[in-house]
PDB file of N, CA and C in Angstrom:
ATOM      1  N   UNK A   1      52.464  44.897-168.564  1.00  0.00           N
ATOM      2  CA  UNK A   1      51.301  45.674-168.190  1.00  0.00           C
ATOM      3  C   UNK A   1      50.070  44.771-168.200  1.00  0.00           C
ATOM      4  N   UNK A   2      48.873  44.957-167.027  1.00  0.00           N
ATOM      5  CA  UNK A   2      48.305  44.215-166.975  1.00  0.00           C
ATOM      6  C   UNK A   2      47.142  44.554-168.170  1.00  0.00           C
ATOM      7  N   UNK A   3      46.484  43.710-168.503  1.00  0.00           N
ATOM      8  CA  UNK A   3      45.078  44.300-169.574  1.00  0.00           C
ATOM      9  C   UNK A   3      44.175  44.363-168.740  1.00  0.00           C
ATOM     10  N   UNK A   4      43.631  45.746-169.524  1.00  0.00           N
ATOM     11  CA  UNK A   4      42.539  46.576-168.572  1.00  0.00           C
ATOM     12  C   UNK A   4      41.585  45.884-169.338  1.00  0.00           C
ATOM     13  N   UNK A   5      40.336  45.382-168.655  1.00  0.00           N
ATOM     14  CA  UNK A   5      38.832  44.962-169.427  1.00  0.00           C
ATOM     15  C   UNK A   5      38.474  46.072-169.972  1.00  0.00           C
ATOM     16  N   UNK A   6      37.459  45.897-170.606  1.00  0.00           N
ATOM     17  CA  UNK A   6      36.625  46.676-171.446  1.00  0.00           C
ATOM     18  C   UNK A   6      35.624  47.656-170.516  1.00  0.00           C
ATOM     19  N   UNK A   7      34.944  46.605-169.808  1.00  0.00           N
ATOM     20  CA  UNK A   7      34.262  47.443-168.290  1.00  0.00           C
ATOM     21  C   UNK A   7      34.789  48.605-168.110  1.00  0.00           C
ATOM     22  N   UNK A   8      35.898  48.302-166.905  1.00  0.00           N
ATOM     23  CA  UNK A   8      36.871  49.321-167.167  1.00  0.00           C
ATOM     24  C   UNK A   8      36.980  50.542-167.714  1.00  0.00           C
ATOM     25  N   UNK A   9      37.540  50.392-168.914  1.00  0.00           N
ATOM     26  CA  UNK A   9      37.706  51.236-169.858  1.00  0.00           C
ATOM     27  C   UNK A   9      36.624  52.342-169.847  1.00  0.00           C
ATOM     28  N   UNK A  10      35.306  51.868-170.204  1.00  0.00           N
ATOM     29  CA  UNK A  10      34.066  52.360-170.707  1.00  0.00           C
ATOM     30  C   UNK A  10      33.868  53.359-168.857  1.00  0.00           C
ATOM     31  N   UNK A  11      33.872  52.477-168.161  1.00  0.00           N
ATOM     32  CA  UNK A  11      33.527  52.954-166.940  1.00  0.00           C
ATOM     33  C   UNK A  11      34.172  54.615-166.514  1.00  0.00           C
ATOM     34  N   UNK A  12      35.391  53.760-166.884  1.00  0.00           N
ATOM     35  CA  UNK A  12      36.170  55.248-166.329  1.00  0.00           C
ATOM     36  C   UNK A  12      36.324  56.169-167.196  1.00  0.00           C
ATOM     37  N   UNK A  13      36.190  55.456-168.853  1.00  0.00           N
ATOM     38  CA  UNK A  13      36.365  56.810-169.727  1.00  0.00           C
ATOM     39  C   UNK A  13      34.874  57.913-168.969  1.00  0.00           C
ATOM     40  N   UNK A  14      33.530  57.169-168.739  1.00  0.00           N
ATOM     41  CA  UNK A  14      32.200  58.177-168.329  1.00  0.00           C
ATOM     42  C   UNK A  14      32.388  58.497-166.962  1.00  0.00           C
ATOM     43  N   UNK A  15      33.300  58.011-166.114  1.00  0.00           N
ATOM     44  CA  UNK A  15      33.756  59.140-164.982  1.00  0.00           C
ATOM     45  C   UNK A  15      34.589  60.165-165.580  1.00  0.00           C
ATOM     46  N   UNK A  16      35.288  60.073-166.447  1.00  0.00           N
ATOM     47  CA  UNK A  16      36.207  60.847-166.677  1.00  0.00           C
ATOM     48  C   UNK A  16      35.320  62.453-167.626  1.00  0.00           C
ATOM     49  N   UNK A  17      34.646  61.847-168.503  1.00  0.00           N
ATOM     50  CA  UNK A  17      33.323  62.942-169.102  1.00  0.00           C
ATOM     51  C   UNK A  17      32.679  63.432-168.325  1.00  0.00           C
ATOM     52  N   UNK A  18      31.671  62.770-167.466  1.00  0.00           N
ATOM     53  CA  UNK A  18      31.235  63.138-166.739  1.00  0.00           C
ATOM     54  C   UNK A  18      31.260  63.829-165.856  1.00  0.00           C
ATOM     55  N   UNK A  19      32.364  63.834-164.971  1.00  0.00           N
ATOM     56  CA  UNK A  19      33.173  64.878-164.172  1.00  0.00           C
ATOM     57  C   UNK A  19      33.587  65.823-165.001  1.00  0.00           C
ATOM     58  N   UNK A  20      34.536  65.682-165.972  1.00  0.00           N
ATOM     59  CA  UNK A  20      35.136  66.906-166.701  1.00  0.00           C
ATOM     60  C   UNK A  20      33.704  67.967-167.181  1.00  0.00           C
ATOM     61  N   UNK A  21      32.715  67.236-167.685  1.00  0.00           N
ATOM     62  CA  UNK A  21      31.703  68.283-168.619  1.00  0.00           C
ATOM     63  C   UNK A  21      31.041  68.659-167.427  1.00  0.00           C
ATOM     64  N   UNK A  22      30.353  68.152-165.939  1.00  0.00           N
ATOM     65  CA  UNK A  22      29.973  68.682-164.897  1.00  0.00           C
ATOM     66  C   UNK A  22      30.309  69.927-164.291  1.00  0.00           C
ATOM     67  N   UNK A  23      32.046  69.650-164.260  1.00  0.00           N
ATOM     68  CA  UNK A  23      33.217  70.789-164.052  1.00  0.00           C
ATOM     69  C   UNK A  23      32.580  71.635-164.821  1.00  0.00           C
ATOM     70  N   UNK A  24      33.112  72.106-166.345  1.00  0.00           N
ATOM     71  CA  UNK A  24      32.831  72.716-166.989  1.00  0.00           C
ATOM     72  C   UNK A  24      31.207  73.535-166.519  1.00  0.00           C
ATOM     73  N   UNK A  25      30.420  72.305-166.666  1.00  0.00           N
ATOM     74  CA  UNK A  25      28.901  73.157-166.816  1.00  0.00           C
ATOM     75  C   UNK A  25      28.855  74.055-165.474  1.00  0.00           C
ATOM     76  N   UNK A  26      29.174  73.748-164.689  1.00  0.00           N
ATOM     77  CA  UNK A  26      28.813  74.389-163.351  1.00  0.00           C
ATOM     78  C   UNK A  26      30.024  75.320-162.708  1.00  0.00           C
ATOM     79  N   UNK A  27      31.022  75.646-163.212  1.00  0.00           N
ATOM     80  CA  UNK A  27      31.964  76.261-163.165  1.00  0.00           C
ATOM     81  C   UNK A  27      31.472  77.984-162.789  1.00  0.00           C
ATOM     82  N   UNK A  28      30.603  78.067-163.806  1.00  0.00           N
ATOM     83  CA  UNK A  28      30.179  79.580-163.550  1.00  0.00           C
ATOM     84  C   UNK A  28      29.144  79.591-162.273  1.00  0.00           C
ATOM     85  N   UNK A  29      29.062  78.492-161.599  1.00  0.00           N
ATOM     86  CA  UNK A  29      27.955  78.884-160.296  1.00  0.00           C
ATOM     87  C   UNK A  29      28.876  79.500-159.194  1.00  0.00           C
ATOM     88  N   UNK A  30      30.612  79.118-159.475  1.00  0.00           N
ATOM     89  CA  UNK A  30      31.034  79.644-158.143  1.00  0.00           C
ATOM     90  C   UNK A  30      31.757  81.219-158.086  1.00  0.00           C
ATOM     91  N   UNK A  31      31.281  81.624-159.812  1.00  0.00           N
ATOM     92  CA  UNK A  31      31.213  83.184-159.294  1.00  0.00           C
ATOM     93  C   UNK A  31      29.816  83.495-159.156  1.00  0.00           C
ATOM     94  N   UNK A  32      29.888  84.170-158.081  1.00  0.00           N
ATOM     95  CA  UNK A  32      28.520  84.317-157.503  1.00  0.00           C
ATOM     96  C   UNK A  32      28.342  85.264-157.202  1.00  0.00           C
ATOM     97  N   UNK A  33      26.694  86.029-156.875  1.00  0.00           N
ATOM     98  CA  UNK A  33      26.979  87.985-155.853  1.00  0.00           C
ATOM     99  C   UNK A  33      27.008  87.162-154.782  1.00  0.00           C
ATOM    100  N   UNK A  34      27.096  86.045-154.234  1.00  0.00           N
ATOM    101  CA  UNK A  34      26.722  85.708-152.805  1.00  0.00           C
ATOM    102  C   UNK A  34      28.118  85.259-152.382  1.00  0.00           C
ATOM    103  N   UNK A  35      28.829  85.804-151.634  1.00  0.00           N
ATOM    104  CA  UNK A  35      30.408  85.486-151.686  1.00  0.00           C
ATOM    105  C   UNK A  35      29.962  83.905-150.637  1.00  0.00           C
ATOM    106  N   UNK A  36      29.398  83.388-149.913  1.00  0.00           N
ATOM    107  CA  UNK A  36      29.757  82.389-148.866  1.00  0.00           C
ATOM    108  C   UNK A  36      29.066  81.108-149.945  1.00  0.00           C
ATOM    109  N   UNK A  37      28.776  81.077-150.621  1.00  0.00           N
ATOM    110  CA  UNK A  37      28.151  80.323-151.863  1.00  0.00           C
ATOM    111  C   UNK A  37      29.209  78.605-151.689  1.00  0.00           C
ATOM    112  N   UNK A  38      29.021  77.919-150.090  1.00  0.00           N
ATOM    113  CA  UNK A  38      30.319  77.022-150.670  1.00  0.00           C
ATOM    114  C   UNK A  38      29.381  75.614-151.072  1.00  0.00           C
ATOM    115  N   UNK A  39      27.994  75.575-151.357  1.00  0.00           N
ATOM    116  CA  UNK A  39      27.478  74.234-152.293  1.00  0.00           C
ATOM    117  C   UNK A  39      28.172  74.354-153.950  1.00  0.00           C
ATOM    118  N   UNK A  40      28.839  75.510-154.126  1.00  0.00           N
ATOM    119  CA  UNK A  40      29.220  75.381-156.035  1.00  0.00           C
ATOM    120  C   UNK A  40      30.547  74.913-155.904  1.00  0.00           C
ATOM    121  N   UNK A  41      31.035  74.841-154.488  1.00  0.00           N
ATOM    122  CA  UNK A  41      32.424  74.520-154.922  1.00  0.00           C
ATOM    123  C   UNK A  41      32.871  73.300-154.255  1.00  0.00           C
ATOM    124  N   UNK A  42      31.851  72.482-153.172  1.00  0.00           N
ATOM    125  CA  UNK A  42      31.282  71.201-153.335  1.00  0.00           C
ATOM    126  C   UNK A  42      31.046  70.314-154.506  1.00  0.00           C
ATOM    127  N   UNK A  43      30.243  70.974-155.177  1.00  0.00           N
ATOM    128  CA  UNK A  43      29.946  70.377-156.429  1.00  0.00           C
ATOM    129  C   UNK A  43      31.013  69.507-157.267  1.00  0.00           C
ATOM    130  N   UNK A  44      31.948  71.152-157.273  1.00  0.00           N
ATOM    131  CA  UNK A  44      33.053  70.936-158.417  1.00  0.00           C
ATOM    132  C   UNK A  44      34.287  69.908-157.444  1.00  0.00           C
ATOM    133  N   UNK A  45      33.817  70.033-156.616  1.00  0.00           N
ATOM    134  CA  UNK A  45      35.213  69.101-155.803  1.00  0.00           C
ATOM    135  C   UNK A  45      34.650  67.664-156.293  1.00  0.00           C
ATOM    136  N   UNK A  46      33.081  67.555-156.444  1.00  0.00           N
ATOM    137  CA  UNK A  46      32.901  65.983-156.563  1.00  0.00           C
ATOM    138  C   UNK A  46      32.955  65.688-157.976  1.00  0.00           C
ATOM    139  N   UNK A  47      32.890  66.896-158.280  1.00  0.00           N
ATOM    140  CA  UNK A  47      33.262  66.548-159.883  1.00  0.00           C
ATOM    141  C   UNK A  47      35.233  65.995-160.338  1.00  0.00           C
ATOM    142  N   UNK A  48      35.295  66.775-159.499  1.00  0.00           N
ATOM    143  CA  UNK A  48      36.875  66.838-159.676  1.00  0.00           C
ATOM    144  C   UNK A  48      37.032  64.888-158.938  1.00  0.00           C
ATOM    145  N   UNK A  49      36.692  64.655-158.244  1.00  0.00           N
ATOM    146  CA  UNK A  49      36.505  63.161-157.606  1.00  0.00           C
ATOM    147  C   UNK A  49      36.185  62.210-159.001  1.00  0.00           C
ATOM    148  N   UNK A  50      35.100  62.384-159.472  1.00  0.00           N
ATOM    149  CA  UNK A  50      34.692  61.465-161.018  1.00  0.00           C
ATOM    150  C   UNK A  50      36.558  61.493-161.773  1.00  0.00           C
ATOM    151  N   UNK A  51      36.991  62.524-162.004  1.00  0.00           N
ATOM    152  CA  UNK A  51      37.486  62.785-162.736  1.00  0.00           C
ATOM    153  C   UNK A  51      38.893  62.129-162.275  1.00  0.00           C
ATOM    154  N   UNK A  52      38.978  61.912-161.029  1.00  0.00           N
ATOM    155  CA  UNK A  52      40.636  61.768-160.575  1.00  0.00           C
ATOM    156  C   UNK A  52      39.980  59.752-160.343  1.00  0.00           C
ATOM    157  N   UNK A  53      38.931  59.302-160.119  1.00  0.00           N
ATOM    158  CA  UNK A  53      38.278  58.319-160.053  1.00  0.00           C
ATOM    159  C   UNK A  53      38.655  57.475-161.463  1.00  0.00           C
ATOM    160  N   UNK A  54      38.249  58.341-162.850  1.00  0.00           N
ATOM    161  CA  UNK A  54      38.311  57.441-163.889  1.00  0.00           C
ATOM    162  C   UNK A  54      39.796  57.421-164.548  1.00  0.00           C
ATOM    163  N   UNK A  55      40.412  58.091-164.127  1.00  0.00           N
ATOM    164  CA  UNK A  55      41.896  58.647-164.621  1.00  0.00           C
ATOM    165  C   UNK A  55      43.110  57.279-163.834  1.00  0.00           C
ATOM    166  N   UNK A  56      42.491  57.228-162.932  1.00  0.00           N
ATOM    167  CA  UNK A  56      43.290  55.978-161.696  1.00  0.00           C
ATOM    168  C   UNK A  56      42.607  54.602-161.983  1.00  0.00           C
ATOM    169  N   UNK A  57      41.573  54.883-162.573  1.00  0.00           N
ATOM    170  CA  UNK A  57      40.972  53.154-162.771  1.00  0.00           C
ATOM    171  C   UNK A  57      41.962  52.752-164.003  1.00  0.00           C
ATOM    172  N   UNK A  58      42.420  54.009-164.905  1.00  0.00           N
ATOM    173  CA  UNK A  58      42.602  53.595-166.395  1.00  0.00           C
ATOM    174  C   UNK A  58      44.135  53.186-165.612  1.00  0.00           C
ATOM    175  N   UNK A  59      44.675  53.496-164.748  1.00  0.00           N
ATOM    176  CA  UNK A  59      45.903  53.370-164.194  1.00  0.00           C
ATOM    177  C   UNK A  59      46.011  52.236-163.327  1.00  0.00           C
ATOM    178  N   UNK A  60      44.833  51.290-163.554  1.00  0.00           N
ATOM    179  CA  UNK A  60      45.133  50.505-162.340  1.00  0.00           C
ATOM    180  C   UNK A  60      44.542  49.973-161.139  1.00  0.00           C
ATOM    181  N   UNK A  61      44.638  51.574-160.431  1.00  0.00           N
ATOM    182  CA  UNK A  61      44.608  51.981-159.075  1.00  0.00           C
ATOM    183  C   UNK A  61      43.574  51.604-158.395  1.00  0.00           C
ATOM    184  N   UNK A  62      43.312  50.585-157.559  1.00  0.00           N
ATOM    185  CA  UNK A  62      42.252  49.872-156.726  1.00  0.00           C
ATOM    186  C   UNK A  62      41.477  50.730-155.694  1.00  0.00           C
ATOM    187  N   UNK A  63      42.268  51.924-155.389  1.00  0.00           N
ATOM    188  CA  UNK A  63      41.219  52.607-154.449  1.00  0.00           C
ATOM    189  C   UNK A  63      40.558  53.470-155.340  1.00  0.00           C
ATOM    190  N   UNK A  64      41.218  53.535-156.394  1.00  0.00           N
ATOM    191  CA  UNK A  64      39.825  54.567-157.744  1.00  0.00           C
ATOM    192  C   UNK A  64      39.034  53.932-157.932  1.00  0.00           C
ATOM    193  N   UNK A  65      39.047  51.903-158.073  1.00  0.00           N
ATOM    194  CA  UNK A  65      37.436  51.688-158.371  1.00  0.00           C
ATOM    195  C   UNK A  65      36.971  51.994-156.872  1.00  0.00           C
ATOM    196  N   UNK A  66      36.780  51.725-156.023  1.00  0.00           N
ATOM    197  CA  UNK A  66      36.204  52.077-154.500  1.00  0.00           C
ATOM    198  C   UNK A  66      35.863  53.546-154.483  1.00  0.00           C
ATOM    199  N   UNK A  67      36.563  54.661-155.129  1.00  0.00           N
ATOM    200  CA  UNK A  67      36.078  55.782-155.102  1.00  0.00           C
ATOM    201  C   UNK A  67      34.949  56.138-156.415  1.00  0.00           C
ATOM    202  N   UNK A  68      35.060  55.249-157.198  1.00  0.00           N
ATOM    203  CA  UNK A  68      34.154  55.257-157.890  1.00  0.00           C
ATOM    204  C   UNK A  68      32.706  54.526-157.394  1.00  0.00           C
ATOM    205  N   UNK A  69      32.989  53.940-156.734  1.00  0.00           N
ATOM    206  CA  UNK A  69      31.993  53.360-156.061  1.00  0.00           C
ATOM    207  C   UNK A  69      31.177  53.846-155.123  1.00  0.00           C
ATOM    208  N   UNK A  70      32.079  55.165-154.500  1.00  0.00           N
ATOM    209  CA  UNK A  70      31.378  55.529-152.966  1.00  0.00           C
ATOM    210  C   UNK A  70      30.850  56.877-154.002  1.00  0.00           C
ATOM    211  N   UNK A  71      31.625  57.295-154.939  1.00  0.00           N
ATOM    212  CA  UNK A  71      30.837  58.454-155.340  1.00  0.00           C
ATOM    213  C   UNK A  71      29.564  58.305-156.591  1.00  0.00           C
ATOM    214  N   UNK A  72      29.208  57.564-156.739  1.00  0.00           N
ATOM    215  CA  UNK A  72      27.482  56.958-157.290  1.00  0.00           C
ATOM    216  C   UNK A  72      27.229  56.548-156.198  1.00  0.00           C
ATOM    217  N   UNK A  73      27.224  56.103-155.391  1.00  0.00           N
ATOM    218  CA  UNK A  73      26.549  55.734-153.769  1.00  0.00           C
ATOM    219  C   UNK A  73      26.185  57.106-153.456  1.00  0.00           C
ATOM    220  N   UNK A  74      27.346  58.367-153.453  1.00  0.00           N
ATOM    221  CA  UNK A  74      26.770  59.489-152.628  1.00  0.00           C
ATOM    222  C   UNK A  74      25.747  60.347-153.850  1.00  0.00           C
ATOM    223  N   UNK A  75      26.064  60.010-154.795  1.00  0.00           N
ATOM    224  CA  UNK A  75      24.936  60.121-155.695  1.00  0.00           C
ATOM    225  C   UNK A  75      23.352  59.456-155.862  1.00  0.00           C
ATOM    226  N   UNK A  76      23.283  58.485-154.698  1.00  0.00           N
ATOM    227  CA  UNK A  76      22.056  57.595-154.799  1.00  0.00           C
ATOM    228  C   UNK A  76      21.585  58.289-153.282  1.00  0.00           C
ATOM    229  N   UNK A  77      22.224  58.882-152.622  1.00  0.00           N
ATOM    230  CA  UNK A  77      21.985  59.767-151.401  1.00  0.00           C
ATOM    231  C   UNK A  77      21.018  60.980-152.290  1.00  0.00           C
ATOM    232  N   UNK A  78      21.953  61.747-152.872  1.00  0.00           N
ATOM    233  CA  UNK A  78      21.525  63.024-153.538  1.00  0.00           C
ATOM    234  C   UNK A  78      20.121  63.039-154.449  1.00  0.00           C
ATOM    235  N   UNK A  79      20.206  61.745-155.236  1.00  0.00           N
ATOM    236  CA  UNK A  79      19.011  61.315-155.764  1.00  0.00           C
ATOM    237  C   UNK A  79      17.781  60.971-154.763  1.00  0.00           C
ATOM    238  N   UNK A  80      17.979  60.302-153.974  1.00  0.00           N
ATOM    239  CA  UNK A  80      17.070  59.980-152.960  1.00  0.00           C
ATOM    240  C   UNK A  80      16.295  61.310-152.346  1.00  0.00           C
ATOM    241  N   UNK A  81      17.198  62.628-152.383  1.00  0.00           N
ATOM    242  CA  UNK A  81      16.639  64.012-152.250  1.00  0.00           C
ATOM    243  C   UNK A  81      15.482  64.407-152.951  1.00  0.00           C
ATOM    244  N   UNK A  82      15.804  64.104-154.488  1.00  0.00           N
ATOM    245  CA  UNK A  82      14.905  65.191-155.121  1.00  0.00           C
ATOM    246  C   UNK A  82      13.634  64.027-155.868  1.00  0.00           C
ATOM    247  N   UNK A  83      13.961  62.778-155.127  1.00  0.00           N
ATOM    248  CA  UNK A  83      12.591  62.078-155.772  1.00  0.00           C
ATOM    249  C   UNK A  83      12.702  60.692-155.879  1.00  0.00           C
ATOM    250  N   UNK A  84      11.782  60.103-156.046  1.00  0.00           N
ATOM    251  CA  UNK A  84      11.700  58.429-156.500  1.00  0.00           C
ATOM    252  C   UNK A  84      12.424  58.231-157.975  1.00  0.00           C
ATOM    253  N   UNK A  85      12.421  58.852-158.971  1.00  0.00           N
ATOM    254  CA  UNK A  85      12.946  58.624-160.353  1.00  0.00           C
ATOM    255  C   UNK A  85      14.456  58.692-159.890  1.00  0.00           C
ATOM    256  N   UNK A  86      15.130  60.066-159.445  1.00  0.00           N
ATOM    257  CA  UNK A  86      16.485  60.017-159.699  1.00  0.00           C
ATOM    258  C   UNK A  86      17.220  59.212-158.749  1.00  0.00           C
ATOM    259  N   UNK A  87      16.192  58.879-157.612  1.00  0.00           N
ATOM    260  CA  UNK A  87      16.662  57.766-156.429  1.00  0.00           C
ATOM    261  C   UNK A  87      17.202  56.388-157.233  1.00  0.00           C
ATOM    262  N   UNK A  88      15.846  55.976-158.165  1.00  0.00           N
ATOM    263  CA  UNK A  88      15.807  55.049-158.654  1.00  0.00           C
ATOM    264  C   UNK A  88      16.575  54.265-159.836  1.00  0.00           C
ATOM    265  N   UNK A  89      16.967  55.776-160.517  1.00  0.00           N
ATOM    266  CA  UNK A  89      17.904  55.873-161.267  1.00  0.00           C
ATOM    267  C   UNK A  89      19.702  55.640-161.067  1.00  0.00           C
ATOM    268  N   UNK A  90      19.516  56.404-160.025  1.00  0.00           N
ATOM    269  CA  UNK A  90      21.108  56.226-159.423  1.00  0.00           C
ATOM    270  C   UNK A  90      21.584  54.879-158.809  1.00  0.00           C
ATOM    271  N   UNK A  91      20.389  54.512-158.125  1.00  0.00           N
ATOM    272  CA  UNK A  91      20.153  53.058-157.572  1.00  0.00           C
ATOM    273  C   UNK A  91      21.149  51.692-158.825  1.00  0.00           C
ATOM    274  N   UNK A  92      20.257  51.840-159.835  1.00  0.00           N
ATOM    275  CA  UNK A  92      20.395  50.907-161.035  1.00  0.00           C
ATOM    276  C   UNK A  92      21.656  51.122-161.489  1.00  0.00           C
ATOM    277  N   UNK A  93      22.468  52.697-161.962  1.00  0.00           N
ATOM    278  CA  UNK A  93      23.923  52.863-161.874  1.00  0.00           C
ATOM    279  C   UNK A  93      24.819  52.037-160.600  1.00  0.00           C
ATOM    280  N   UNK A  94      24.172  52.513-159.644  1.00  0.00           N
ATOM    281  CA  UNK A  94      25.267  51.693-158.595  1.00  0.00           C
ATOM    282  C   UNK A  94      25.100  50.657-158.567  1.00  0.00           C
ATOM    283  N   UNK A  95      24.108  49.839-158.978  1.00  0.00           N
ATOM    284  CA  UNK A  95      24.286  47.932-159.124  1.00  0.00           C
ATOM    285  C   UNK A  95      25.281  47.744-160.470  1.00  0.00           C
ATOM    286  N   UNK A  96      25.036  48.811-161.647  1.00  0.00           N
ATOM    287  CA  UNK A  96      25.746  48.124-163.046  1.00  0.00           C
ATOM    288  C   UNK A  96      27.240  48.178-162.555  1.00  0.00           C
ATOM    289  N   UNK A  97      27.625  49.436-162.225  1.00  0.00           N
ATOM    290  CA  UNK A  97      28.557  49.879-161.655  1.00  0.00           C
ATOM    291  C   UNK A  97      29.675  48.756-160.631  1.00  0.00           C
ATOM    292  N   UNK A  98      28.901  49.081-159.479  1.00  0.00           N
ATOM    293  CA  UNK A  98      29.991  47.857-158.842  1.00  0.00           C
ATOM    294  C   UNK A  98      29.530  46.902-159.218  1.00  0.00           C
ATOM    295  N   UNK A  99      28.975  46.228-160.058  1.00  0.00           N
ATOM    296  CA  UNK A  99      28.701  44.942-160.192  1.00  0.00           C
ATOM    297  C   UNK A  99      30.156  44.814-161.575  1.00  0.00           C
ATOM    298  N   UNK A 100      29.939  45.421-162.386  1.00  0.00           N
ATOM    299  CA  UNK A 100      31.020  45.656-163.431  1.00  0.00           C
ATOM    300  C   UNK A 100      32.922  45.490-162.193  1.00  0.00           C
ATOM    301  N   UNK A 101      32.543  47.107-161.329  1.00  0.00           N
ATOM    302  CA  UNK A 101      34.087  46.876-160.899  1.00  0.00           C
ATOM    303  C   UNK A 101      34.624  45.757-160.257  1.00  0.00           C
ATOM    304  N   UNK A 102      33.345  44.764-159.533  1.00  0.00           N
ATOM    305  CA  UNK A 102      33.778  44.144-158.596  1.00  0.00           C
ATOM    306  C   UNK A 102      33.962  43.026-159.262  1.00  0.00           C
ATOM    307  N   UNK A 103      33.645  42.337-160.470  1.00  0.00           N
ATOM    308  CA  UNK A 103      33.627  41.283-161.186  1.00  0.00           C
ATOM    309  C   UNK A 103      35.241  40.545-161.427  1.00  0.00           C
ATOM    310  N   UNK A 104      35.649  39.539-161.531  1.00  0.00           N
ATOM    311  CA  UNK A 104      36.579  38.708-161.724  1.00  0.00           C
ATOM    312  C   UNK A 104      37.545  39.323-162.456  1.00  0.00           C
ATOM    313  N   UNK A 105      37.216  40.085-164.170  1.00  0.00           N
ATOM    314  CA  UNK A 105      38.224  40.620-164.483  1.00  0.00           C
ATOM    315  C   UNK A 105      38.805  41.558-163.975  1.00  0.00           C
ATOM    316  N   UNK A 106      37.879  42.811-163.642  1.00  0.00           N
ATOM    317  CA  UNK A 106      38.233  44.027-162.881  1.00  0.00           C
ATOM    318  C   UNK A 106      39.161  43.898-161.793  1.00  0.00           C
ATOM    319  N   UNK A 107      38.525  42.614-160.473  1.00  0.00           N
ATOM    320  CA  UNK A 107      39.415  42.083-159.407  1.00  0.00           C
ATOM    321  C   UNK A 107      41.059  41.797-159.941  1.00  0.00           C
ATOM    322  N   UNK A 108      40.723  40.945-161.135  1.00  0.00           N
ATOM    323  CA  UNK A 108      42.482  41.513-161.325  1.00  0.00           C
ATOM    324  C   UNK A 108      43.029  41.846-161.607  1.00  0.00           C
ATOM    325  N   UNK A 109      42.760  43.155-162.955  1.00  0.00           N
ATOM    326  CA  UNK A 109      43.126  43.824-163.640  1.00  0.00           C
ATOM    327  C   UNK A 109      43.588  44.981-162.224  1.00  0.00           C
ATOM    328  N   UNK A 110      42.883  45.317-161.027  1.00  0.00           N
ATOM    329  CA  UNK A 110      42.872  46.102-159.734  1.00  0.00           C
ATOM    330  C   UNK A 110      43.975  45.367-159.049  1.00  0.00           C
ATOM    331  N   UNK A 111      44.263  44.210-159.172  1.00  0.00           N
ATOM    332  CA  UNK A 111      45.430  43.787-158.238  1.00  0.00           C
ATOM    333  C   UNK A 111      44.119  42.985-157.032  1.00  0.00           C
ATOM    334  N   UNK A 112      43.229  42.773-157.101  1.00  0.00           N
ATOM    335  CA  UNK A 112      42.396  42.958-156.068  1.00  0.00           C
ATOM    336  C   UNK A 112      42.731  41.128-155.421  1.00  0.00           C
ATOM    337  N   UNK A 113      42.846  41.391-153.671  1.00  0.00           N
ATOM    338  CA  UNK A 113      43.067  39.862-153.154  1.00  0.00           C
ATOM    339  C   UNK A 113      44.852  39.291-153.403  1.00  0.00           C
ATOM    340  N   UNK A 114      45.818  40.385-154.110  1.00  0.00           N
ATOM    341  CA  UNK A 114      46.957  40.210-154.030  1.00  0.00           C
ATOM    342  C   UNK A 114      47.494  40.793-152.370  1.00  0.00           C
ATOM    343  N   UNK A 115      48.400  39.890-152.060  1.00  0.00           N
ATOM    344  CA  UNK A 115      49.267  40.389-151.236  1.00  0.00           C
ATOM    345  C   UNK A 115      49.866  41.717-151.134  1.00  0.00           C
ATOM    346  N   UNK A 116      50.149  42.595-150.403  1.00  0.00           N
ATOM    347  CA  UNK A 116      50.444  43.626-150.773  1.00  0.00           C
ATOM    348  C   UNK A 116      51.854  44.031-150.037  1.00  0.00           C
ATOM    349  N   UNK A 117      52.060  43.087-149.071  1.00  0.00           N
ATOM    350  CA  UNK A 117      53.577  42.677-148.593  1.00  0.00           C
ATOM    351  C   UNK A 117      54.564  41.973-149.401  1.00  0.00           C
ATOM    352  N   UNK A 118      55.564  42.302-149.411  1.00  0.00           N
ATOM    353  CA  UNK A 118      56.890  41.222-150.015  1.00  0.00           C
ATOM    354  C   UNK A 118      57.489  40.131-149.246  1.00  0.00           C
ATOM    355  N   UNK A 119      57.367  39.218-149.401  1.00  0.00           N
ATOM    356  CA  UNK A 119      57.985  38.196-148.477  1.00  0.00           C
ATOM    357  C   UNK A 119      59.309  37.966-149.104  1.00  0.00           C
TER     358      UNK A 119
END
């Protein structure tokens, strides 16, 4: 088994919180009186994304860091909505972020730049 860095670890254990307690908190928005209500269950799908994101990094899985990646990106979208702070904020996550996944250990702890054919 390969050793997972520490990065890693930390990274995906706070996708993995993060999504799960998001889930949780916002769970009660998608009973609603407004039956067509589908931004609460958006939400929880991207929550459910964090969550299947940090669960596959701890596994390995090279397209979980990339989905971890595109989903703080679509979070630096969402931030960019409601202001300069949370723009700015999300911004600085997505540099620690892929800067962490994309780094030397991560690359090979991910398999990343291996062949993926058998000769």
């Amino acid at each position: 088994m390969k050793d997972r860095p520490l990065s890693v670890i930390v990274i995906a254990s706070i996708y993995i919180l993060v999504g799960a307690g998001g889930f949780a908190l916002h769970l009660g928005d998608l009973r609603t009186a407004h039956p067509f209500r589908y931004d609460a269950l958006g939400i929880e799908l991207v929550r459910i994304a964090a969550v299947i994101a940090g669960v596959f990094m701890l596994r390995g899985s090279n397209w979980a860091r990339w989905l971890a990646v595109a989903w703080i990106a679509f979070h630096v979208v969402v931030g960019a909505l409601h202001g300069w702070v949370p723009f700015a904020i999300h911004v600085l996550f997505l540099a620690v972020i892929t800067w962490f996944l994309l780094r030397d250990p991560a690359a090979k702890y991910f398999g990343a730049g291996q062949p993926t054919h058998v000769r």
